[in-house]
N, C-alpha and C. Protein backbone atom coordinates (compact mmCIF):
# COMPACT_ATOMS: atom_id res chain seq x y z
N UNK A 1 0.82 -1.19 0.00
CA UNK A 1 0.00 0.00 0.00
C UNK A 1 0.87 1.25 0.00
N UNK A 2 1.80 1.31 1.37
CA UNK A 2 2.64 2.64 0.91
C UNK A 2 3.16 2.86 -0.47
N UNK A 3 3.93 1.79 -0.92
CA UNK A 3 4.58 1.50 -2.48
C UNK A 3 3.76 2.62 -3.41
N UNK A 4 2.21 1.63 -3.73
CA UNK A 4 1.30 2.49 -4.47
C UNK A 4 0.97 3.52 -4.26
N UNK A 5 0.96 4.21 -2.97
CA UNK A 5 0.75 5.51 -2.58
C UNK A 5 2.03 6.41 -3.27
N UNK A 6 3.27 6.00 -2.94
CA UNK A 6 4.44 6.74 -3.71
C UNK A 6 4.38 6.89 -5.50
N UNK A 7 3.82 5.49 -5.83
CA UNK A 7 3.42 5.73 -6.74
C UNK A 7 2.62 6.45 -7.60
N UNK A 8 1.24 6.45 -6.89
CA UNK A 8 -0.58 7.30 -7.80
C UNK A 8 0.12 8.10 -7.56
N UNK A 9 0.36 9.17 -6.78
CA UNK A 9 0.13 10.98 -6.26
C UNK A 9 0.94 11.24 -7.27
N UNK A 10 2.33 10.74 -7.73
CA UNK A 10 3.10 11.95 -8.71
C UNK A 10 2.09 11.40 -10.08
N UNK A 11 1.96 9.88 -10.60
CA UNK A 11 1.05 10.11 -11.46
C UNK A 11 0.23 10.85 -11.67
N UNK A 12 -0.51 10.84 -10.59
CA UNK A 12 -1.69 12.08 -10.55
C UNK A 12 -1.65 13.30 -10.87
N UNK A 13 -0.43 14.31 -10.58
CA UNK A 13 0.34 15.18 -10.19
C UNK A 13 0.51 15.30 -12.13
N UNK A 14 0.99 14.63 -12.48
CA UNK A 14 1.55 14.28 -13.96
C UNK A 14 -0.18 14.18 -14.81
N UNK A 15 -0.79 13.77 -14.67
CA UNK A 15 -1.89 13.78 -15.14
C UNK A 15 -2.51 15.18 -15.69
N UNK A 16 -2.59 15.62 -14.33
CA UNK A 16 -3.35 16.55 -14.20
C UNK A 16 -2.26 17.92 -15.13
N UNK A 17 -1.33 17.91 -14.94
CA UNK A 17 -0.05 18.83 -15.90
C UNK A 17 -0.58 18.79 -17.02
N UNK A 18 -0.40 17.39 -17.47
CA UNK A 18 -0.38 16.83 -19.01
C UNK A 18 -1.74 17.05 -19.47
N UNK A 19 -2.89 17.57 -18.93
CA UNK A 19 -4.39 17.39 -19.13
C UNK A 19 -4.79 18.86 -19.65
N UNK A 20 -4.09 20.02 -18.55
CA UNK A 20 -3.94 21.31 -18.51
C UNK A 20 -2.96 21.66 -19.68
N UNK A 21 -2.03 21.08 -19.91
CA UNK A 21 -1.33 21.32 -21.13
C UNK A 21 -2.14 20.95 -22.23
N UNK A 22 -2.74 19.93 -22.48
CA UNK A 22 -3.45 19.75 -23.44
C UNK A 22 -4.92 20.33 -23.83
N UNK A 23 -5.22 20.66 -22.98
CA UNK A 23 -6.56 22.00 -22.97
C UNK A 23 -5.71 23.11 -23.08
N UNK A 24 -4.86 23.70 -23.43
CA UNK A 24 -4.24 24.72 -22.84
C UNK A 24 -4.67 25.98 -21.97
N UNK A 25 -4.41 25.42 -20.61
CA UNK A 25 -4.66 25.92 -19.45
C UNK A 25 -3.76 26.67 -18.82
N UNK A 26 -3.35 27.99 -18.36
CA UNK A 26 -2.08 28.11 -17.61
C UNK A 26 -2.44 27.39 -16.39
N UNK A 27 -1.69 26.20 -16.12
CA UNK A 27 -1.66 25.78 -14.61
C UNK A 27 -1.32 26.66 -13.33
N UNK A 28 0.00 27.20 -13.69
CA UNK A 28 0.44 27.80 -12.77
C UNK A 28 -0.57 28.77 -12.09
N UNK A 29 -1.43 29.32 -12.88
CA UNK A 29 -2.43 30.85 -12.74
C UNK A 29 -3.15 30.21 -12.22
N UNK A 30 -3.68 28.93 -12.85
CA UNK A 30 -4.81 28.37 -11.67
C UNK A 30 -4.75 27.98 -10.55
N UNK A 31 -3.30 27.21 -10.14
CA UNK A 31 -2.64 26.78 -9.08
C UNK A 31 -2.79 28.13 -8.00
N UNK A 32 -2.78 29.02 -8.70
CA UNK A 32 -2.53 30.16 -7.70
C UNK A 32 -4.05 31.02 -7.56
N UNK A 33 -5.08 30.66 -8.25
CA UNK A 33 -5.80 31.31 -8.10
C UNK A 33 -6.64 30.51 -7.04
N UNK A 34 -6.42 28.81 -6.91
CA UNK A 34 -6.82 28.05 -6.09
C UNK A 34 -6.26 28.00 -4.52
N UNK A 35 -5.23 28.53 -4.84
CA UNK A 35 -4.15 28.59 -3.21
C UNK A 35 -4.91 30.05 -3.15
N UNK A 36 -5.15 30.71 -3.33
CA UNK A 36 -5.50 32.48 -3.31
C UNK A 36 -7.27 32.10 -2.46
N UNK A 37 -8.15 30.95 -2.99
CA UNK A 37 -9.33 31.02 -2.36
C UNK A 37 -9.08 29.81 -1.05
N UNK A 38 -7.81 29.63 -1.63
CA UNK A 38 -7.86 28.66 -0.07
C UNK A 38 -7.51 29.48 1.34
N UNK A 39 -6.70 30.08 0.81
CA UNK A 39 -6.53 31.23 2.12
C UNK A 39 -7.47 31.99 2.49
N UNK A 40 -8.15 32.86 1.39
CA UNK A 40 -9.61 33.28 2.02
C UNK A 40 -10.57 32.51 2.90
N UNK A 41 -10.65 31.23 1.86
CA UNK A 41 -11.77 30.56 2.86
C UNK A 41 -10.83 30.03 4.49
N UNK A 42 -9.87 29.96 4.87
CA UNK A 42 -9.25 29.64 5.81
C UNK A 42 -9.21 31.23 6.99
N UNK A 43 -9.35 32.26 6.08
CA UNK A 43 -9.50 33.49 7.18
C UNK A 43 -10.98 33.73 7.26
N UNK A 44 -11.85 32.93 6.56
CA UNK A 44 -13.44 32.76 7.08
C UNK A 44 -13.64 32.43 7.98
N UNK A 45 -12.99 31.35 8.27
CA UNK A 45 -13.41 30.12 9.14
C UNK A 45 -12.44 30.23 10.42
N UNK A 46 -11.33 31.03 10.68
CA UNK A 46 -10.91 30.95 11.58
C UNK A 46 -11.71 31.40 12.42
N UNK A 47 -12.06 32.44 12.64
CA UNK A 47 -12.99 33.14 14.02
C UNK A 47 -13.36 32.12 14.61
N UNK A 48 -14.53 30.94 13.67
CA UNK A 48 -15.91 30.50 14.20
C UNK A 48 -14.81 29.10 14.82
N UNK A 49 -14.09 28.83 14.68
CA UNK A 49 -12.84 27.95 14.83
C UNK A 49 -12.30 28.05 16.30
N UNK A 50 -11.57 29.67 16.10
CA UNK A 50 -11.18 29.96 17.97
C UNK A 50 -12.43 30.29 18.98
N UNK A 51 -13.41 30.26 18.29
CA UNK A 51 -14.50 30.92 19.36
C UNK A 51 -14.70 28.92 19.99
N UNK A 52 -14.99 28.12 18.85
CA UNK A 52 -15.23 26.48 19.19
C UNK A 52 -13.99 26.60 20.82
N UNK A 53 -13.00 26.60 20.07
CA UNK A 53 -11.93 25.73 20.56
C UNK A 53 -11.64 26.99 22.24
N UNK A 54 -11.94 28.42 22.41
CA UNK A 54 -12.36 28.39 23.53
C UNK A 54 -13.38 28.04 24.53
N UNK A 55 -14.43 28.35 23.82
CA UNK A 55 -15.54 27.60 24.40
C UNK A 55 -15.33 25.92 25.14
N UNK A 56 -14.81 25.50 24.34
CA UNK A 56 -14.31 23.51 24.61
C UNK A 56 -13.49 24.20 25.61
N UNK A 57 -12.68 24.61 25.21
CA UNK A 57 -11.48 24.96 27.02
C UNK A 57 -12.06 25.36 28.09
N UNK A 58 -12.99 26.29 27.77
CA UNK A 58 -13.56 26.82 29.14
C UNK A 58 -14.45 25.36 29.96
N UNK A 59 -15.47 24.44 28.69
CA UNK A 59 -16.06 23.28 29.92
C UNK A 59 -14.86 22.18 30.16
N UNK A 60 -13.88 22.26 29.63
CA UNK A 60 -13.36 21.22 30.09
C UNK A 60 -12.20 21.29 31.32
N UNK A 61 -11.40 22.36 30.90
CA UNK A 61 -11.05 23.26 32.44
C UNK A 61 -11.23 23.69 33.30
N UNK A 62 -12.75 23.84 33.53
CA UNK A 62 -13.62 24.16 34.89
C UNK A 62 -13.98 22.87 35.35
N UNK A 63 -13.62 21.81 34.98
CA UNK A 63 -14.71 20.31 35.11
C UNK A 63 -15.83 20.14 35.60
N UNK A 64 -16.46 21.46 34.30
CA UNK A 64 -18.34 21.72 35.14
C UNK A 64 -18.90 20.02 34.53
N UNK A 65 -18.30 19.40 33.30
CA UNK A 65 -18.53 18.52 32.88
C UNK A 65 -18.99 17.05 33.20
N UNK A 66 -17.56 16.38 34.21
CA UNK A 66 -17.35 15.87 34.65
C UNK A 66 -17.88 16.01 36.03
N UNK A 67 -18.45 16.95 36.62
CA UNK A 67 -18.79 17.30 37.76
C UNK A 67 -20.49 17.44 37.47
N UNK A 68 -20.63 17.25 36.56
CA UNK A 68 -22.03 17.34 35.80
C UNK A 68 -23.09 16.37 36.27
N UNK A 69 -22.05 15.09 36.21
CA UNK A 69 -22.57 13.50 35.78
C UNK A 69 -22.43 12.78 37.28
N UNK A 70 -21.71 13.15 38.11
CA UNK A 70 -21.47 12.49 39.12
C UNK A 70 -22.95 11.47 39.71
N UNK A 71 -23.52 12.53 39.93
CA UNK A 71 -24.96 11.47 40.23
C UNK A 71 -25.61 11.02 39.56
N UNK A 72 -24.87 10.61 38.44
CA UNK A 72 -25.21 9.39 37.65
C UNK A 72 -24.26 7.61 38.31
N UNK A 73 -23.55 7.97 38.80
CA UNK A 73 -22.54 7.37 39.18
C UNK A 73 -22.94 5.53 39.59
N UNK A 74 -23.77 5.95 40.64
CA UNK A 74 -24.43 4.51 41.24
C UNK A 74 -25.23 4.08 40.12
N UNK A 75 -26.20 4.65 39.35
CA UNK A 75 -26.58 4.16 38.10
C UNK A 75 -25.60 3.15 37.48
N UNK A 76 -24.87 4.01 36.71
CA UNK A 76 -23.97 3.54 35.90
C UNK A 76 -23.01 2.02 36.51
N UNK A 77 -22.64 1.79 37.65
CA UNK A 77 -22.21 1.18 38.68
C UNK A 77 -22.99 -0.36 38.40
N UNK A 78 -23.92 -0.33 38.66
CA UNK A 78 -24.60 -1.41 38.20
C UNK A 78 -24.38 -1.96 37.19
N UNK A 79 -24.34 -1.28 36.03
CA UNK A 79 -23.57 -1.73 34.66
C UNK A 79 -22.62 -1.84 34.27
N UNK A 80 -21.81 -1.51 35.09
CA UNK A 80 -20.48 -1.80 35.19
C UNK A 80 -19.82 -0.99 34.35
N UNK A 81 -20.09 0.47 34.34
CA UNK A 81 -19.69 1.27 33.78
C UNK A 81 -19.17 2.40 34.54
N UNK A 82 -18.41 3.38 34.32
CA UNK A 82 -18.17 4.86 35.31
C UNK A 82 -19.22 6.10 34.48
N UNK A 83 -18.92 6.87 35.39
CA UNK A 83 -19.42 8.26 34.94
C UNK A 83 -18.31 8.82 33.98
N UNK A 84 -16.71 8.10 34.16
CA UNK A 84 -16.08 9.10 33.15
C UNK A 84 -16.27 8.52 31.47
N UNK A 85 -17.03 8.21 31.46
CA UNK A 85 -17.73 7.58 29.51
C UNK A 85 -18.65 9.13 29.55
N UNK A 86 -19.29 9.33 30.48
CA UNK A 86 -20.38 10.65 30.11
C UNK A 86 -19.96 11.93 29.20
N UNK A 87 -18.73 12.01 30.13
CA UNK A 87 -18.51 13.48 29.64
C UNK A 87 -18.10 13.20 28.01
N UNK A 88 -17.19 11.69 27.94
CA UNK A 88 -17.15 11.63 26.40
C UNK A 88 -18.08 11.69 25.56
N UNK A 89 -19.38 11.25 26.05
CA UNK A 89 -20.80 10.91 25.55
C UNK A 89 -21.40 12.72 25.19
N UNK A 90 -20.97 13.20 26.20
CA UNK A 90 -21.68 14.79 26.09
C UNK A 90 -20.94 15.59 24.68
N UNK A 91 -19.25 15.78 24.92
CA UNK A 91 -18.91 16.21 24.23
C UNK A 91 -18.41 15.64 22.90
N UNK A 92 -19.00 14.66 22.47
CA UNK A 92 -18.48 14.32 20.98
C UNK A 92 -18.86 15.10 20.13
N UNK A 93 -20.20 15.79 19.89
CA UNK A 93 -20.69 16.22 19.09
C UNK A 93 -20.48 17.76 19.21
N UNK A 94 -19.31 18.30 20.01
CA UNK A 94 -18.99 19.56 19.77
C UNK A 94 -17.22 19.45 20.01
N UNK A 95 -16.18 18.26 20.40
CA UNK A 95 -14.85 18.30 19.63
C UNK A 95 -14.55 16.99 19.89
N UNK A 96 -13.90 16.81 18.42
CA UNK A 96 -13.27 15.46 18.49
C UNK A 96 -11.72 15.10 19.43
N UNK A 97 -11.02 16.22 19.45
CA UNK A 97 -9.79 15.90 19.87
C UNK A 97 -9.99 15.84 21.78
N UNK A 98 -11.05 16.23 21.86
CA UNK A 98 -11.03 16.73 23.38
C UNK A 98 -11.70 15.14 24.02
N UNK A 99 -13.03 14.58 22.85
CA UNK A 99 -13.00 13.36 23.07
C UNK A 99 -12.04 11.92 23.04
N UNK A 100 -11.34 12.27 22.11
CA UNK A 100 -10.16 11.83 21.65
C UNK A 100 -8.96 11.57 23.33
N UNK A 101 -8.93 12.89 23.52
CA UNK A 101 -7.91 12.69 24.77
C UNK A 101 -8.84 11.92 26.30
N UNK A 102 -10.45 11.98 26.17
CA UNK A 102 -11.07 11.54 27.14
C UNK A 102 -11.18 9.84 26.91
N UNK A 103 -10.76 9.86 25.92
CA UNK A 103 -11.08 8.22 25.08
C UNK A 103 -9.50 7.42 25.82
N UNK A 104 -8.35 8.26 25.15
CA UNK A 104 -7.18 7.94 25.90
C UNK A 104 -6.94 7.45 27.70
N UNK A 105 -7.33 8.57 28.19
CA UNK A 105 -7.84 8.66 29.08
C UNK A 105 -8.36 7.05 30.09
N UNK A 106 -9.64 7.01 29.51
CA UNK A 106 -10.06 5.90 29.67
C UNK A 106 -9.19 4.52 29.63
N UNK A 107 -8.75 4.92 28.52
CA UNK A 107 -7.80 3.17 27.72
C UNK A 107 -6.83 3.45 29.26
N UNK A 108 -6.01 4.07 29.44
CA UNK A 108 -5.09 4.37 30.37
C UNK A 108 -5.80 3.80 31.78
N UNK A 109 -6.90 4.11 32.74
CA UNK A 109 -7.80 3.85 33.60
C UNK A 109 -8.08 2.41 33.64
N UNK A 110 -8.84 2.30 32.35
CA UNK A 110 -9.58 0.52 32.43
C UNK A 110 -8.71 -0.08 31.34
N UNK A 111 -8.12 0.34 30.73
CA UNK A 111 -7.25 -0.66 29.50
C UNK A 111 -8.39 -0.42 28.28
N UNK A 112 -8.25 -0.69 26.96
CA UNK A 112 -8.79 -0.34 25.77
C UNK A 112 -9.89 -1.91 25.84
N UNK A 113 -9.50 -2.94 26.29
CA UNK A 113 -10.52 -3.74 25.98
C UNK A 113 -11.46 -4.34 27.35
N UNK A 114 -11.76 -3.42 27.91
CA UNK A 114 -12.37 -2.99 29.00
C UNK A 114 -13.74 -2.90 28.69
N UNK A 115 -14.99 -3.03 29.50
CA UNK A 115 -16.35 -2.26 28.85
C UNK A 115 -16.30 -1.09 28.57
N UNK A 116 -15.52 -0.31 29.23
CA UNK A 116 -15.75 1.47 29.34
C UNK A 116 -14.59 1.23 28.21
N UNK A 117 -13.39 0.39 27.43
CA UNK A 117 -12.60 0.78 26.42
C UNK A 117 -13.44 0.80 25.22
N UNK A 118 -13.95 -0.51 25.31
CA UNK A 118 -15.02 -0.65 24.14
C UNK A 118 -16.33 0.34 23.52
N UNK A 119 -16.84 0.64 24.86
CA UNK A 119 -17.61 1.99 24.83
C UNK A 119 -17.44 3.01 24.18
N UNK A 120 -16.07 3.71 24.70
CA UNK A 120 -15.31 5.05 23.94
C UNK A 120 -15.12 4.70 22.73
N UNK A 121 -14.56 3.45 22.75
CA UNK A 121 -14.38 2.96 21.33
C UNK A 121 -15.86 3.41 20.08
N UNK A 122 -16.65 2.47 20.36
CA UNK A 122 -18.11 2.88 20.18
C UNK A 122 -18.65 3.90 19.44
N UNK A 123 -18.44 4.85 20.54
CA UNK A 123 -19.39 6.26 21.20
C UNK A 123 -18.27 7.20 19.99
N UNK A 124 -16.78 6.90 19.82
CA UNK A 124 -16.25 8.32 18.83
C UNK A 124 -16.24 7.23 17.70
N UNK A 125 -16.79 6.38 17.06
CA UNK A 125 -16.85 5.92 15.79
C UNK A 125 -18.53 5.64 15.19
N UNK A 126 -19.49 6.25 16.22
CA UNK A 126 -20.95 6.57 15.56
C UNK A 126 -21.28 7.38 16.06
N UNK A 127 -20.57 8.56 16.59
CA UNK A 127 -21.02 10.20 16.67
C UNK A 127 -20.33 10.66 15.79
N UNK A 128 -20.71 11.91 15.47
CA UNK A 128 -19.74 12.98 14.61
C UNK A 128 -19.78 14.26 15.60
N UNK A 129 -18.87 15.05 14.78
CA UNK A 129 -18.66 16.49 15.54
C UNK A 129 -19.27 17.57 15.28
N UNK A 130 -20.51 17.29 15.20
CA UNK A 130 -21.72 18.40 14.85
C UNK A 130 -21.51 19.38 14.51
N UNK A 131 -21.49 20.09 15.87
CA UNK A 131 -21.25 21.55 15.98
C UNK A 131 -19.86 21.92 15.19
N UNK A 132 -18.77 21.69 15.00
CA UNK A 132 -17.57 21.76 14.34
C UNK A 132 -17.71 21.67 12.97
N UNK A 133 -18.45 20.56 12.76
CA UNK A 133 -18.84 20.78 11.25
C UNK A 133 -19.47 21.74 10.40
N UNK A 134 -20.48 22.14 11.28
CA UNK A 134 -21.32 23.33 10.94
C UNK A 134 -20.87 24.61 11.43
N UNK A 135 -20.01 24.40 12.69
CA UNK A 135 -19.44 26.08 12.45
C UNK A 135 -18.39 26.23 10.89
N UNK A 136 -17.51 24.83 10.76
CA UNK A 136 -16.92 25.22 9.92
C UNK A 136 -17.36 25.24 8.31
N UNK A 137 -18.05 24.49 7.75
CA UNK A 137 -18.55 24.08 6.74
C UNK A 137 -19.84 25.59 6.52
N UNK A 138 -20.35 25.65 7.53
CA UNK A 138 -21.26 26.51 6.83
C UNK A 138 -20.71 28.31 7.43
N UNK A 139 -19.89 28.07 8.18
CA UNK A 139 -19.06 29.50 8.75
C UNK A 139 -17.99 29.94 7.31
N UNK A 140 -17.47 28.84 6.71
CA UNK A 140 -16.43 28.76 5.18
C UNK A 140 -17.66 29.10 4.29
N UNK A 141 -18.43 29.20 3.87
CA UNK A 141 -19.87 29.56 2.58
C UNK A 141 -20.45 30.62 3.25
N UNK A 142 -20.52 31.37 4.72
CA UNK A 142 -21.29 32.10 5.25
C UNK A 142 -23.14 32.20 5.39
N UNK A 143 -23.08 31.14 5.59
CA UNK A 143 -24.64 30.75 6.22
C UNK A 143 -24.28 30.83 7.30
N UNK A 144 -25.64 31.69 7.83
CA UNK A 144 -25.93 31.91 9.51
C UNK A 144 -27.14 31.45 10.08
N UNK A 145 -28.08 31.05 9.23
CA UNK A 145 -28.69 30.24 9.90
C UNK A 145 -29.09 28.76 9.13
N UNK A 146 -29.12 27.76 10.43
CA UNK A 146 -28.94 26.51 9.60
C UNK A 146 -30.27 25.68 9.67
N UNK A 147 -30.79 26.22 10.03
CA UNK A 147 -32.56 25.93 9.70
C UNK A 147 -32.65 24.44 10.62
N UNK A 148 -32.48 23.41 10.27
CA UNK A 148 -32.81 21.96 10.67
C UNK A 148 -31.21 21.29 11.37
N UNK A 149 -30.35 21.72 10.53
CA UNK A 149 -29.29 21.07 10.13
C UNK A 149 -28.44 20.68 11.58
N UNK A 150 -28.88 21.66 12.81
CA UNK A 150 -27.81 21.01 14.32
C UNK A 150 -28.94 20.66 15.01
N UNK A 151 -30.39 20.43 14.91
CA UNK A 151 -31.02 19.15 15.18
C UNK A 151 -31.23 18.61 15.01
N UNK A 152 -30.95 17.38 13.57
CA UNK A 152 -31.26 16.93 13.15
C UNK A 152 -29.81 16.10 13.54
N UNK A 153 -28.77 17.08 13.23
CA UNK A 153 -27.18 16.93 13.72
C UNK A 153 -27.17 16.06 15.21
N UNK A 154 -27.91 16.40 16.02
CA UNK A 154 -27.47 16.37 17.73
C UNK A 154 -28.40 15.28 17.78
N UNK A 155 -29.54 15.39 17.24
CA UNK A 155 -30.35 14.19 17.19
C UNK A 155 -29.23 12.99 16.95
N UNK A 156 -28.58 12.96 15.29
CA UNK A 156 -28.15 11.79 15.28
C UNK A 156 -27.06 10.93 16.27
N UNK A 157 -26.61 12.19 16.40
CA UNK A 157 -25.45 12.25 17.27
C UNK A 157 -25.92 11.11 18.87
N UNK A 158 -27.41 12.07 18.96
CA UNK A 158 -27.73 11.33 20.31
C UNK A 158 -28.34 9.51 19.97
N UNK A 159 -29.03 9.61 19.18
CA UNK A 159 -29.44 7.92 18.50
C UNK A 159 -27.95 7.49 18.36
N UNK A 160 -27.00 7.43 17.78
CA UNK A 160 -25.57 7.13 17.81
C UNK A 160 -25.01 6.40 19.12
N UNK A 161 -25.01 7.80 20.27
CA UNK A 161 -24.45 7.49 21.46
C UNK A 161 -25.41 6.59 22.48
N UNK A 162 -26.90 6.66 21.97
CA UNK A 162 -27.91 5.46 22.67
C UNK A 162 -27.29 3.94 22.05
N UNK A 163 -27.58 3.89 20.74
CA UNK A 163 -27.17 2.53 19.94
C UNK A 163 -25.77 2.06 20.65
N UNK A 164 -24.57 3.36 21.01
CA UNK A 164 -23.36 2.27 21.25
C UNK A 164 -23.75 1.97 23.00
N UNK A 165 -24.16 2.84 23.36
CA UNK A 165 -24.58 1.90 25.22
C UNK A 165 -25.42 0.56 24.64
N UNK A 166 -26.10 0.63 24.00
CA UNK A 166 -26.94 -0.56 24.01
C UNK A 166 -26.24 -1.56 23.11
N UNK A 167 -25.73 -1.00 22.48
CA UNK A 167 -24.93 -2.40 21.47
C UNK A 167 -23.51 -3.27 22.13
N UNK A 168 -22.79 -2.01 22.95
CA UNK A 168 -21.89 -2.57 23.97
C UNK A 168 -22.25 -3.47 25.03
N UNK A 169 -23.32 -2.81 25.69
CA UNK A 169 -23.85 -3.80 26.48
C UNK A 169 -24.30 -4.81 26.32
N UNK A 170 -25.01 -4.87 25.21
CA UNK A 170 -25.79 -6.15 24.63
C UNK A 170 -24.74 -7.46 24.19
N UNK A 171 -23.96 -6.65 23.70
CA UNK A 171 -23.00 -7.83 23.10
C UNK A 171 -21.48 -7.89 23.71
N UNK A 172 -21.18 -7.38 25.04
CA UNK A 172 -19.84 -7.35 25.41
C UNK A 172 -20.34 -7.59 26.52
């Protein structure tokens, strides 16, 4: 697989030259007129980007989060689960890396093939990152309002994070 990877991309690379030469295209002008809207759209999207990524710092540095769920605790206990799966459960659908390090986290605590490893496991491979997507995707085109699109979003997100409690449990 690496091999072929070294291989396609300069083909590709060569393709696409030889394609533009033969339409006669200036590449170069387009090359640059494409790097020219990539930077724009990248100073779109920053704002809605640092506003995410403070917001995520502020709940996860206060541990209003984690301090959220506690009396869920004896619940969860019974199932042989902790409260620290929640906060992963809460925040998937607004950052992946922050779940990402709560997922770690976990593996480190109970080991990765643990109920609560399997869980995290789960829970960040049938949620998505909602809110991130739509600040960025529709913050890069400048739509401000998204009509259906982050409930319909959080909805799935939440059917997602029901299906992996119940599918973990059911079958682990």
């Amino acid at each position: 697989m690496t091999t072929a990877s070294f291989v396609i991309l300069p083909l590709l690379v060569l393709y696409i030259i030889f394609y533009g030469f033969k339409k006669r295209i200036d590449i170069y002008d387009e090359f640059l007129i494409g790097a020219k809207e990539g930077l724009i759209t990248t100073f779109k999207i920053i704002p809605n980007i640092v506003a995410m990524i403070f917001a995520i710092n502020i709940l996860i540095k206060s541990n209003i989060i984690h301090d959220m769920f506690l009396f869920m605790e004896p619940y969860l206990n019974k199932l042989s689960l902790s409260s620290d799966i929640l906060p992963m459960a809460f925040l998937r659908s607004i950052s992946g890396t922050s779940t990402l390090a709560i997922m770690a986290n976990i593996f480190e605590v109970y080991g990765p093939d643990s109920i609560m490893g399997l869980l995290a496991s789960v829970i960040q491979g049938s949620s998505d990152t909602t809110f991130y997507v739509i600040a960025l995707y529709y913050g890069s085109i400048g739509i401000t309002k998204n009509r259906y699109a982050l409930s319909v979003g959080l909805f799935a997100d939440l059917c997602g994070i029901i299906a992996s409690f119940l599918i973990v449990y059911l079958l682990f």
